[in-house]
N, C-alpha and C. Protein backbone atom coordinates (compact mmCIF):
# COMPACT_ATOMS: atom_id res chain seq x y z
N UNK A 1 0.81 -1.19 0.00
CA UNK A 1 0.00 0.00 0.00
C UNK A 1 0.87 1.27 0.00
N UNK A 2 2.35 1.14 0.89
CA UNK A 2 2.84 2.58 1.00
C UNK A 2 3.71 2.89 -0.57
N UNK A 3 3.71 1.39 -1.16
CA UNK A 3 4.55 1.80 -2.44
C UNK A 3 3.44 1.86 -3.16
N UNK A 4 2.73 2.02 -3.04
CA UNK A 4 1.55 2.14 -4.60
C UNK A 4 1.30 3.90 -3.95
N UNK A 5 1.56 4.52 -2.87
CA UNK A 5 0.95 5.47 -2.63
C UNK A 5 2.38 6.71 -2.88
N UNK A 6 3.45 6.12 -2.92
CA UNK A 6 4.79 6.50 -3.47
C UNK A 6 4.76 6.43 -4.92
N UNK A 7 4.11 5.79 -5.29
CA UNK A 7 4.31 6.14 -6.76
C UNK A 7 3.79 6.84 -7.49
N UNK A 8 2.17 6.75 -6.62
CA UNK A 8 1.05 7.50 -6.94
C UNK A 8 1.76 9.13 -7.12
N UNK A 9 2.38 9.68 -5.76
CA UNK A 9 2.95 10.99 -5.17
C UNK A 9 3.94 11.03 -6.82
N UNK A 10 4.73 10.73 -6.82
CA UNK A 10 5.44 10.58 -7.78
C UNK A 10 5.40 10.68 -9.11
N UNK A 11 4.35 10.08 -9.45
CA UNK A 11 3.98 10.08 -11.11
C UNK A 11 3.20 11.53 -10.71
N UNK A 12 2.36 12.40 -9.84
CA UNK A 12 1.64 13.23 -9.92
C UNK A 12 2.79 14.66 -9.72
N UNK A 13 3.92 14.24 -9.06
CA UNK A 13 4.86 15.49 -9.39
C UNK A 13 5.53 15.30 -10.41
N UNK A 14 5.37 14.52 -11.57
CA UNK A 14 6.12 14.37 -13.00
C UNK A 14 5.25 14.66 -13.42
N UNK A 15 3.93 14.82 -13.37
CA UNK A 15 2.85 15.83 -14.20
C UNK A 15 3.02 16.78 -14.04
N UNK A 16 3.29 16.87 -12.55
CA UNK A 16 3.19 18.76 -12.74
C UNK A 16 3.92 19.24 -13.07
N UNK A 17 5.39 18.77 -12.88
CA UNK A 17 6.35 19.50 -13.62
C UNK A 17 6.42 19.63 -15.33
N UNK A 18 5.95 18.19 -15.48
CA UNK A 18 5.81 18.31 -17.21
C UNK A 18 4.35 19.57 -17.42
N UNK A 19 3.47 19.62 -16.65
CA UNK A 19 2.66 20.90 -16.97
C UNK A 19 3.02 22.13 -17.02
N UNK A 20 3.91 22.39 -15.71
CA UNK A 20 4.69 23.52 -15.69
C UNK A 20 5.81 23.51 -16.97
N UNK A 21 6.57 22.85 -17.34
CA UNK A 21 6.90 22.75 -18.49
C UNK A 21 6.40 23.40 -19.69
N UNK A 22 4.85 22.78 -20.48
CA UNK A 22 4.16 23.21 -21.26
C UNK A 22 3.70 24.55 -21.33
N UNK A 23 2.90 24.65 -20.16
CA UNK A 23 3.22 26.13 -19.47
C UNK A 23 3.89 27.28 -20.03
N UNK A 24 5.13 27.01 -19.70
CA UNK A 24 6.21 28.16 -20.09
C UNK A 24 6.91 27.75 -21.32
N UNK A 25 6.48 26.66 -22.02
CA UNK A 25 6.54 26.59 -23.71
C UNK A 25 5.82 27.53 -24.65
N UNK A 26 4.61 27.50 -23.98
CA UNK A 26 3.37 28.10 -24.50
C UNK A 26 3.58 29.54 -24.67
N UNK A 27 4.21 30.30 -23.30
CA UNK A 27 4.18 31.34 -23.60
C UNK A 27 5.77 31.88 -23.80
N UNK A 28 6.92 31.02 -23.88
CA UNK A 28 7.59 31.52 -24.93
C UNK A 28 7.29 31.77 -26.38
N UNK A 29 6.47 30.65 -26.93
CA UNK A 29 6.15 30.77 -28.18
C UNK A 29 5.27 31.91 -28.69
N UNK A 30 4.23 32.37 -27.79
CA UNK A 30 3.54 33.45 -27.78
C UNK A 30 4.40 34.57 -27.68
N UNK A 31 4.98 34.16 -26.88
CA UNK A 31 6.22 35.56 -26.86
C UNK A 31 6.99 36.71 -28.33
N UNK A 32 7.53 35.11 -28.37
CA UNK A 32 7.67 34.72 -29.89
C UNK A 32 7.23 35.29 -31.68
N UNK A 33 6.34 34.97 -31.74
CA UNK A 33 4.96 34.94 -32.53
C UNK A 33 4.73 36.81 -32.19
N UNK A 34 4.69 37.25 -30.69
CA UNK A 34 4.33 38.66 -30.88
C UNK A 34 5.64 39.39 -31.16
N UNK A 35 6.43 39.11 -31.40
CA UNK A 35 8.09 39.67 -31.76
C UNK A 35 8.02 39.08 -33.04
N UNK A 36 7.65 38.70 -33.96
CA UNK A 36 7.75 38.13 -34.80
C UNK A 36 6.66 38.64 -35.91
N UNK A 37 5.36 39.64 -34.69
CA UNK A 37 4.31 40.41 -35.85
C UNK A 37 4.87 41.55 -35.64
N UNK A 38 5.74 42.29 -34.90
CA UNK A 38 6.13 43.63 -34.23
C UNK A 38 7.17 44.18 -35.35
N UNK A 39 8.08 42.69 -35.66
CA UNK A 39 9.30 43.18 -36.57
C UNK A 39 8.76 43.15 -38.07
N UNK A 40 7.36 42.09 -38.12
CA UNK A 40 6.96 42.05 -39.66
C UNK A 40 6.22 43.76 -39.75
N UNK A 41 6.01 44.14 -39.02
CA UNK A 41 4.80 45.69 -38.77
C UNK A 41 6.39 46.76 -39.31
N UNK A 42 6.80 46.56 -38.59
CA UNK A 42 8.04 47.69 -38.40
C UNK A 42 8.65 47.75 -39.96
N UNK A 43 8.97 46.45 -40.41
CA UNK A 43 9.39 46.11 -41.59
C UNK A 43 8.79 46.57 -42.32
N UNK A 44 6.95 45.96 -42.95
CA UNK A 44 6.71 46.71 -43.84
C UNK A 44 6.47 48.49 -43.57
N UNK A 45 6.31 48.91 -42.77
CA UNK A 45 6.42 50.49 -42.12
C UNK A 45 6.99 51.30 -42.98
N UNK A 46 8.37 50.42 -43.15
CA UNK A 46 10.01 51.25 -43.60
C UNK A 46 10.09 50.94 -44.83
N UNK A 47 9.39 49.68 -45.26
CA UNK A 47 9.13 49.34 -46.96
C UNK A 47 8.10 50.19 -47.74
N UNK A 48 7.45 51.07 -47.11
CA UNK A 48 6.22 51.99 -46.93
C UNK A 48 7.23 53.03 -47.41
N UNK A 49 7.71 53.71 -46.39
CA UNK A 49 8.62 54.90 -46.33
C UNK A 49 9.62 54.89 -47.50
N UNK A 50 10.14 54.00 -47.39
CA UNK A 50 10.78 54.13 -49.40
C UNK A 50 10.11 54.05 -50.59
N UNK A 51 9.07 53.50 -50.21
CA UNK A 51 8.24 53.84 -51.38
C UNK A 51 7.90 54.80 -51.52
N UNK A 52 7.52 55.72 -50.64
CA UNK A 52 6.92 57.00 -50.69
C UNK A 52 8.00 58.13 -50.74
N UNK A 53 9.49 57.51 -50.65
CA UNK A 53 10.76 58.51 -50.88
C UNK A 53 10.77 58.22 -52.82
N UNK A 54 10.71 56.85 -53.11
CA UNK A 54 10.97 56.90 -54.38
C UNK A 54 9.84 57.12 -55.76
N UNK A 55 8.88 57.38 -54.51
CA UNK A 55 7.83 58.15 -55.38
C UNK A 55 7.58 59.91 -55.20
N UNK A 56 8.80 59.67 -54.84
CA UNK A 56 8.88 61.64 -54.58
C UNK A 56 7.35 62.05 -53.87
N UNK A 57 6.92 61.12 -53.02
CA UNK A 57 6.12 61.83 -52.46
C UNK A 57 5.98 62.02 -50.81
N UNK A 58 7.24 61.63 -50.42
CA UNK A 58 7.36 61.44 -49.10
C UNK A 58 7.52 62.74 -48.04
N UNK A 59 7.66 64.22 -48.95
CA UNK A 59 7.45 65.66 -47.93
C UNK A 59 5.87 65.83 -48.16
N UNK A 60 5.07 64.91 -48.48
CA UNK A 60 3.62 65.30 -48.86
C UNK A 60 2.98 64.88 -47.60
N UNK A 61 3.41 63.73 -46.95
CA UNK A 61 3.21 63.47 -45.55
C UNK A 61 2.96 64.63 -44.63
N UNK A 62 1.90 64.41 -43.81
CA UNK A 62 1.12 65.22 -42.87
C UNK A 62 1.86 65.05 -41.63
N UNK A 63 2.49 63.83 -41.41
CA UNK A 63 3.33 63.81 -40.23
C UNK A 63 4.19 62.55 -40.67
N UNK A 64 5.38 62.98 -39.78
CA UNK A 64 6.61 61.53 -39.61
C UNK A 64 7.83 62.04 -41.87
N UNK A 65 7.67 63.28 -41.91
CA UNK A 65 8.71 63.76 -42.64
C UNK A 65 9.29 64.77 -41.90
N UNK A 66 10.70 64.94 -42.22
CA UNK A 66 11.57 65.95 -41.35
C UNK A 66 12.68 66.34 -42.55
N UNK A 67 12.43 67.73 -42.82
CA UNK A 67 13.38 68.30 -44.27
C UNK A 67 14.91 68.22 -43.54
N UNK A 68 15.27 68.00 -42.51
CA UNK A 68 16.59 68.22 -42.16
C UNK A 68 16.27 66.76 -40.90
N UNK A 69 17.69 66.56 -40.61
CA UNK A 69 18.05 65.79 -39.40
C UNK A 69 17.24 65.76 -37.98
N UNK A 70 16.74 65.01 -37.54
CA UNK A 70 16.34 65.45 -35.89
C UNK A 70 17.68 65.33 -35.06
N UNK A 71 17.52 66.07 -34.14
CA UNK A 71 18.79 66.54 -33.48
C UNK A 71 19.31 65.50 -32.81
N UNK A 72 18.42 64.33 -31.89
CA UNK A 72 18.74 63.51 -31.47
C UNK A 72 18.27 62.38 -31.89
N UNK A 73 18.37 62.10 -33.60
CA UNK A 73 17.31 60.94 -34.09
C UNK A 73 18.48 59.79 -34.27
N UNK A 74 19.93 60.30 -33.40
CA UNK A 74 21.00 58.73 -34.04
C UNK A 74 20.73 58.12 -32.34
N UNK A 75 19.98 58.96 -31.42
CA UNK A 75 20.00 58.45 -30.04
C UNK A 75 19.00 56.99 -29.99
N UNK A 76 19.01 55.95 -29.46
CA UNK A 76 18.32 54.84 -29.17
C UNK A 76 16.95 55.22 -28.27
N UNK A 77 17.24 56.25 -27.65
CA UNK A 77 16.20 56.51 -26.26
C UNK A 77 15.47 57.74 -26.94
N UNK A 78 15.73 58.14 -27.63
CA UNK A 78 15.03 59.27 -28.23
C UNK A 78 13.98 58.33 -29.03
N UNK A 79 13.99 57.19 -29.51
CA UNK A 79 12.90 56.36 -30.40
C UNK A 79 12.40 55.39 -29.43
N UNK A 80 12.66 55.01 -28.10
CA UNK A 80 11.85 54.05 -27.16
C UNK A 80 11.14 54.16 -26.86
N UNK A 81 9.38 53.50 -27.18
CA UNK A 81 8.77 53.89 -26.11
C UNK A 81 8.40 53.58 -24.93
N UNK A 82 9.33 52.68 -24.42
CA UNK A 82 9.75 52.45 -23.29
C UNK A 82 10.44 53.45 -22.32
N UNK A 83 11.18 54.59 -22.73
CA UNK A 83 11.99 55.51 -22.41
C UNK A 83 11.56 56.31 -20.90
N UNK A 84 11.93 56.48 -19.95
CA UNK A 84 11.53 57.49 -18.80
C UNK A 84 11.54 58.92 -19.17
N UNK A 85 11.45 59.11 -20.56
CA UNK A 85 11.65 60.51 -21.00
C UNK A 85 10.42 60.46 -21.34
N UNK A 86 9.51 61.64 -21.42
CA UNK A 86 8.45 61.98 -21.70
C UNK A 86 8.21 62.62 -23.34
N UNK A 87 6.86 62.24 -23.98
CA UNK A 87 7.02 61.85 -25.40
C UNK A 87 6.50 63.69 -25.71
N UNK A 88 7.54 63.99 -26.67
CA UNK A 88 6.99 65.27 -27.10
C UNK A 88 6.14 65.47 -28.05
N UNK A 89 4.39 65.74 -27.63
CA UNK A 89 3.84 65.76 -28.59
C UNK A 89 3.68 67.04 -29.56
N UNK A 90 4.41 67.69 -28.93
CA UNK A 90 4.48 68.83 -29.87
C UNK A 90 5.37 69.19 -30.88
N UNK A 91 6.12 67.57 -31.24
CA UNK A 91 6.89 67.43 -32.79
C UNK A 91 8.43 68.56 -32.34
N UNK A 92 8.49 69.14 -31.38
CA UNK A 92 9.69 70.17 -31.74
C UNK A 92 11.34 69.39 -31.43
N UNK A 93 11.06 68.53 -30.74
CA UNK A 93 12.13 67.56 -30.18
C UNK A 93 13.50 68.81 -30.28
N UNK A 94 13.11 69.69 -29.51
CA UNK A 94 14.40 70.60 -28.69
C UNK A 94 14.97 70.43 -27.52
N UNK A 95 14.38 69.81 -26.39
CA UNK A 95 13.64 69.75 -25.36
C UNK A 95 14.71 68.30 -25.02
N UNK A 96 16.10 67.84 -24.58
CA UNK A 96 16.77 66.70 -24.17
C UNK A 96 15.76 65.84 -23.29
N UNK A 97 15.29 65.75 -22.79
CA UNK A 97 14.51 65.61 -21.91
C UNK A 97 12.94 65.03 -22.12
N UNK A 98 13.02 65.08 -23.41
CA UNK A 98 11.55 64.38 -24.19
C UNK A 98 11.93 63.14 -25.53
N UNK A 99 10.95 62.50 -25.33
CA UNK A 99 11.62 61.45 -26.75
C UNK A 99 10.29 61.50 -27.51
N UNK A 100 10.69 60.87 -28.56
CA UNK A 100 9.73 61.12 -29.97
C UNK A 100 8.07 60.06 -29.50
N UNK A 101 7.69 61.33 -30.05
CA UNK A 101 5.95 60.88 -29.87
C UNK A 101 5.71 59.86 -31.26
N UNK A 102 5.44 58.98 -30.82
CA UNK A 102 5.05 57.86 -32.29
C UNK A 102 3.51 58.37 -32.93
N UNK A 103 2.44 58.44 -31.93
CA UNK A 103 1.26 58.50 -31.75
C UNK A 103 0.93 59.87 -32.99
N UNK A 104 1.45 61.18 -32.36
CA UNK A 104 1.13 62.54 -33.17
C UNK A 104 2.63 62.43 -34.07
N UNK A 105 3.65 62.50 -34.00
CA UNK A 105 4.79 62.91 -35.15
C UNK A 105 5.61 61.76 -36.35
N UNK A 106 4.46 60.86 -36.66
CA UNK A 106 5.07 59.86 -37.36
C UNK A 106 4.08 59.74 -38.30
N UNK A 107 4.33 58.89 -39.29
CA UNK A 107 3.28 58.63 -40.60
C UNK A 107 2.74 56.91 -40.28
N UNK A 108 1.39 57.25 -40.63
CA UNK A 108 1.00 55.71 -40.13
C UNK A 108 1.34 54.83 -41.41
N UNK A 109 1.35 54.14 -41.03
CA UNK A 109 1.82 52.35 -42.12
C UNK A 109 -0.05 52.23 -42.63
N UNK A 110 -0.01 51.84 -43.86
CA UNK A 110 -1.03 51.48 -44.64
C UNK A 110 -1.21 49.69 -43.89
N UNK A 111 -0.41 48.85 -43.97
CA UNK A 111 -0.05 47.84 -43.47
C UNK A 111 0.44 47.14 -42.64
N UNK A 112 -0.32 46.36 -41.66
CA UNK A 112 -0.59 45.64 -40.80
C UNK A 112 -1.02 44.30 -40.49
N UNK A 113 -0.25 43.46 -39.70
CA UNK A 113 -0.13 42.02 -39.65
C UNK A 113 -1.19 41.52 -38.19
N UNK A 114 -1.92 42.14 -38.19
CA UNK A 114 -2.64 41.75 -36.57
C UNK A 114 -2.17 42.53 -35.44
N UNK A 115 -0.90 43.84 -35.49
CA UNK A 115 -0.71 44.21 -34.88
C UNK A 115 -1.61 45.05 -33.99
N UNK A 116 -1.19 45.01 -32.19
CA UNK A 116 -2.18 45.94 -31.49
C UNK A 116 -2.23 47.56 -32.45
N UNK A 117 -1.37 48.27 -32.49
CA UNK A 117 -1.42 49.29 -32.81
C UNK A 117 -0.80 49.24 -34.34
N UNK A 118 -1.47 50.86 -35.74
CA UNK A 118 -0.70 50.45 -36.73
C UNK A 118 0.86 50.82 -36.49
N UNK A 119 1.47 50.10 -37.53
CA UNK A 119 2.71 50.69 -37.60
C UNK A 119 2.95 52.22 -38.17
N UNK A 120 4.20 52.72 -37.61
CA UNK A 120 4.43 54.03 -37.74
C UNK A 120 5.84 54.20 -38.23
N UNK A 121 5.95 55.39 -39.09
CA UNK A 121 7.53 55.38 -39.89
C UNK A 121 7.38 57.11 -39.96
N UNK A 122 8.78 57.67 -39.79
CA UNK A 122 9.43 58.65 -39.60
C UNK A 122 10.85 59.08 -40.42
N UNK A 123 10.71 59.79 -41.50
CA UNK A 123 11.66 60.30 -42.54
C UNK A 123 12.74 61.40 -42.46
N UNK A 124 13.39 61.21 -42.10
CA UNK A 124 14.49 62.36 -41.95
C UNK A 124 15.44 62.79 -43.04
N UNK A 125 15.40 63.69 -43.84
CA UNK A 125 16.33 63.96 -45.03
C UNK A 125 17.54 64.63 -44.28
N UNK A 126 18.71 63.73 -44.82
CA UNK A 126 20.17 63.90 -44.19
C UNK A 126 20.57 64.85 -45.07
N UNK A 127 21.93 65.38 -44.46
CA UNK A 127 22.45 66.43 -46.20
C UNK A 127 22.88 65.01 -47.36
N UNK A 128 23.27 65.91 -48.03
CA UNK A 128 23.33 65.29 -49.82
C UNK A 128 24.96 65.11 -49.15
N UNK A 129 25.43 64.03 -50.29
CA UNK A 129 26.93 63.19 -50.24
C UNK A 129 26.86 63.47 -51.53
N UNK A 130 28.08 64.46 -52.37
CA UNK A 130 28.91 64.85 -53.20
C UNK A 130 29.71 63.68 -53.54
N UNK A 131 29.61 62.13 -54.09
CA UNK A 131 30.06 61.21 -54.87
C UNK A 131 31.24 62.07 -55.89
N UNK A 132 31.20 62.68 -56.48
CA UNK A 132 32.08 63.37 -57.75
C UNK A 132 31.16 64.45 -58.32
N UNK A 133 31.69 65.37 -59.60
CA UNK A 133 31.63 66.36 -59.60
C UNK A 133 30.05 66.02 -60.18
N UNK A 134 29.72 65.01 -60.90
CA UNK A 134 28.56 64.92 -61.58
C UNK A 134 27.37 63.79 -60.75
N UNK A 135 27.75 63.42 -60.10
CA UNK A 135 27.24 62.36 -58.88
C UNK A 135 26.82 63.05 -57.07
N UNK A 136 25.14 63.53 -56.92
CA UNK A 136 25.29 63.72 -55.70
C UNK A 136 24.32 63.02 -55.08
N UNK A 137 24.38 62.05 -54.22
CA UNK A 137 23.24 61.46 -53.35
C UNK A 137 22.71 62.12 -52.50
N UNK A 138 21.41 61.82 -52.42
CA UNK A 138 20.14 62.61 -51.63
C UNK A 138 20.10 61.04 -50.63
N UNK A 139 20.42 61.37 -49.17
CA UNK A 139 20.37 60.46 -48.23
C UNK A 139 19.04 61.03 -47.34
N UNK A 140 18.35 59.46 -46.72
CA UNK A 140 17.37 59.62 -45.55
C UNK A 140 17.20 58.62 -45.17
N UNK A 141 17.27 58.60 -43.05
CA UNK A 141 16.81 58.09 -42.30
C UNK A 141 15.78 57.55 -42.04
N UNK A 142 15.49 56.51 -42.23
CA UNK A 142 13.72 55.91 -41.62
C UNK A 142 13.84 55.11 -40.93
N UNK A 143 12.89 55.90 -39.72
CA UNK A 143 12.66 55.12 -38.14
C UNK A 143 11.35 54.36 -38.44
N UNK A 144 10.78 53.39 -38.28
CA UNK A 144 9.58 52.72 -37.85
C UNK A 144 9.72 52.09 -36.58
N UNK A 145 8.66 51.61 -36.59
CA UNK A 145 7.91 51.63 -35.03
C UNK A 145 6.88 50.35 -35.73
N UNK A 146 6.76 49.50 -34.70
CA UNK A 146 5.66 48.15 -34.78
C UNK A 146 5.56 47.73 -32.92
N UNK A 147 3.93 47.88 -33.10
CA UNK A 147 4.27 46.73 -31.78
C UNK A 147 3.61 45.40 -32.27
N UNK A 148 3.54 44.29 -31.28
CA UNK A 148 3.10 43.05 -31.90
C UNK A 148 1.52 43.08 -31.09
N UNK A 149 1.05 41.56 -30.95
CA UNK A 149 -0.33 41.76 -31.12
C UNK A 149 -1.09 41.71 -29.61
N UNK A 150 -0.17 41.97 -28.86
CA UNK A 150 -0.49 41.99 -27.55
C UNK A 150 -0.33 43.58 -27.01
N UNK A 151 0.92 43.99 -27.61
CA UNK A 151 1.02 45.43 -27.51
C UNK A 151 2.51 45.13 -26.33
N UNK A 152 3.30 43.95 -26.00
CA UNK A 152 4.48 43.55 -25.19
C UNK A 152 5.60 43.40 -25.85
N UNK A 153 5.49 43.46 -26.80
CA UNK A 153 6.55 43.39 -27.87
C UNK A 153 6.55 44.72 -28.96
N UNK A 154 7.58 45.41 -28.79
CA UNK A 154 8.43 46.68 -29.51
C UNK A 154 9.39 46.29 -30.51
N UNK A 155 9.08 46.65 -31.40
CA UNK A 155 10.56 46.76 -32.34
C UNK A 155 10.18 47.75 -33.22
N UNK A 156 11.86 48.55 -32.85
CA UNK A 156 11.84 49.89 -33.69
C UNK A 156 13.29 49.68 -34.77
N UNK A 157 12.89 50.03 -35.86
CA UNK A 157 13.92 49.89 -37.15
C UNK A 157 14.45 50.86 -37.41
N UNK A 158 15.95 51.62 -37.81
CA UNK A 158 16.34 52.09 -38.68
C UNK A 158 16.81 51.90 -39.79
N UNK A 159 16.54 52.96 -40.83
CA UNK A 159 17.43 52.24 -42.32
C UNK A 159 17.77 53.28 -43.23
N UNK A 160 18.77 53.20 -43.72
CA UNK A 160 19.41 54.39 -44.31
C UNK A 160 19.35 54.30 -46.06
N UNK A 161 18.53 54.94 -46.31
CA UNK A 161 18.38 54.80 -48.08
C UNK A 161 19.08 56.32 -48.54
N UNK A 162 19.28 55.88 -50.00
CA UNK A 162 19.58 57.04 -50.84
C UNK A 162 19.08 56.88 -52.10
N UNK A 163 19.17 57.83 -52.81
CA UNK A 163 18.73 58.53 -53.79
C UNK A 163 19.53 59.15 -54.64
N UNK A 164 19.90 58.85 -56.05
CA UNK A 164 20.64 59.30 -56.81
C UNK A 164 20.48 60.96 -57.40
C-alpha cells in the first residue's frame, strides 16, 4: 500500500512538472509569434517609407517627414517607447529631456499584420553626399515603429536609403 501510494505521489509530481513545463513553452512561443508580428509591422512600415521617398512623395506626408536631421534621431532613447523621457507631442524635439511621440509625429503604415497598434515610420532627409563632380546622393533616415499583437513586444527599425 505505501509503495503504490509513493508512486502515486510521484507520477503526480512528474505531471506537474511536465505541466509547468508546457506552461512556459506556451508562452515563450507566444512571446515569440508577438516579436515576430512587431518586426513584420516595423518592416513593412520602412518598406512603406521608401516607397513614398521613391515616389517623390514622401514631404507630402502630414506627419513623420523631417526636411533636415532630428537633433537627437541617431539616439536609441530618443525612439523608445519604453523611455523614462516623456514623449513630445508637440513634434519640436528641442527639449533633451523628451523622446519622440510615435502616436502625433510619425506617418501611419497602410499595413498591418494583426498588430495591437498600426505601424508608424518617420523620414528624416540627411544632407546630400557629393560622390564626384557629376554624382550627388540625396540620403534619408527611416525610423519605424511596430508593436506586436499583444502590444508587449516593440521593435523599432532604422534604415538608411539614398537617392541618386
Amino acid at each position: 500500500m505505501v509503495l503504490v501510494l509513493i508512486f502515486i505521489v510521484s507520477l503526480s509530481l512528474i505531471a506537474a512538472v511536465g505541466m509547468r513545463n508546457v506552461n512556459t513553452g506556451e508562452r515563450v512561443v507566444a512571446n515569440e509569434r508577438d516579436r515576430a508580428l512587431a518586426f513584420q509591422g516595423a518592416e513593412s512600415a520602412g518598406r512603406e517609407a521608401v516607397a513614398a521617398i521613391s515616389a517623390g512623395t514622401a514631404s507630402a506626408l502630414a506627419a513623420g517627414y523631417y526636411a533636415a536631421p532630428l537633433s537627437r534621431g541617431g539616439n536609441a532613447e530618443f525612439w523608445r517607447t519604453t523611455s523614462s523621457l516623456i514623449a513630445d507631442t508637440t513634434c519640436a524635439f528641442t527639449d533633451a529631456t523628451k523622446r519622440f511621440d510615435w502616436a502625433n509625429c510619425a506617418a501611419a503604415s497602410t499595413g498591418a499584420y494583426g498588430n495591437n497598434t498600426n505601424p508608424r515610420f518617420a523620414i528624416e532627409r540627411l544632407p546630400d553626399v557629393v560622390v564626384s563632380a557629376s554624382v550627388t546622393e540625396r540620403w534619408y533616415r527611416i525610423t519605424s515603429h511596430a508593436s506586436g499583437g499583444s502590444n508587449e513586444a516593440d521593435v523599432i527599425l532604422q534604415i538608411m536609403f539614398t537617392t541618386p
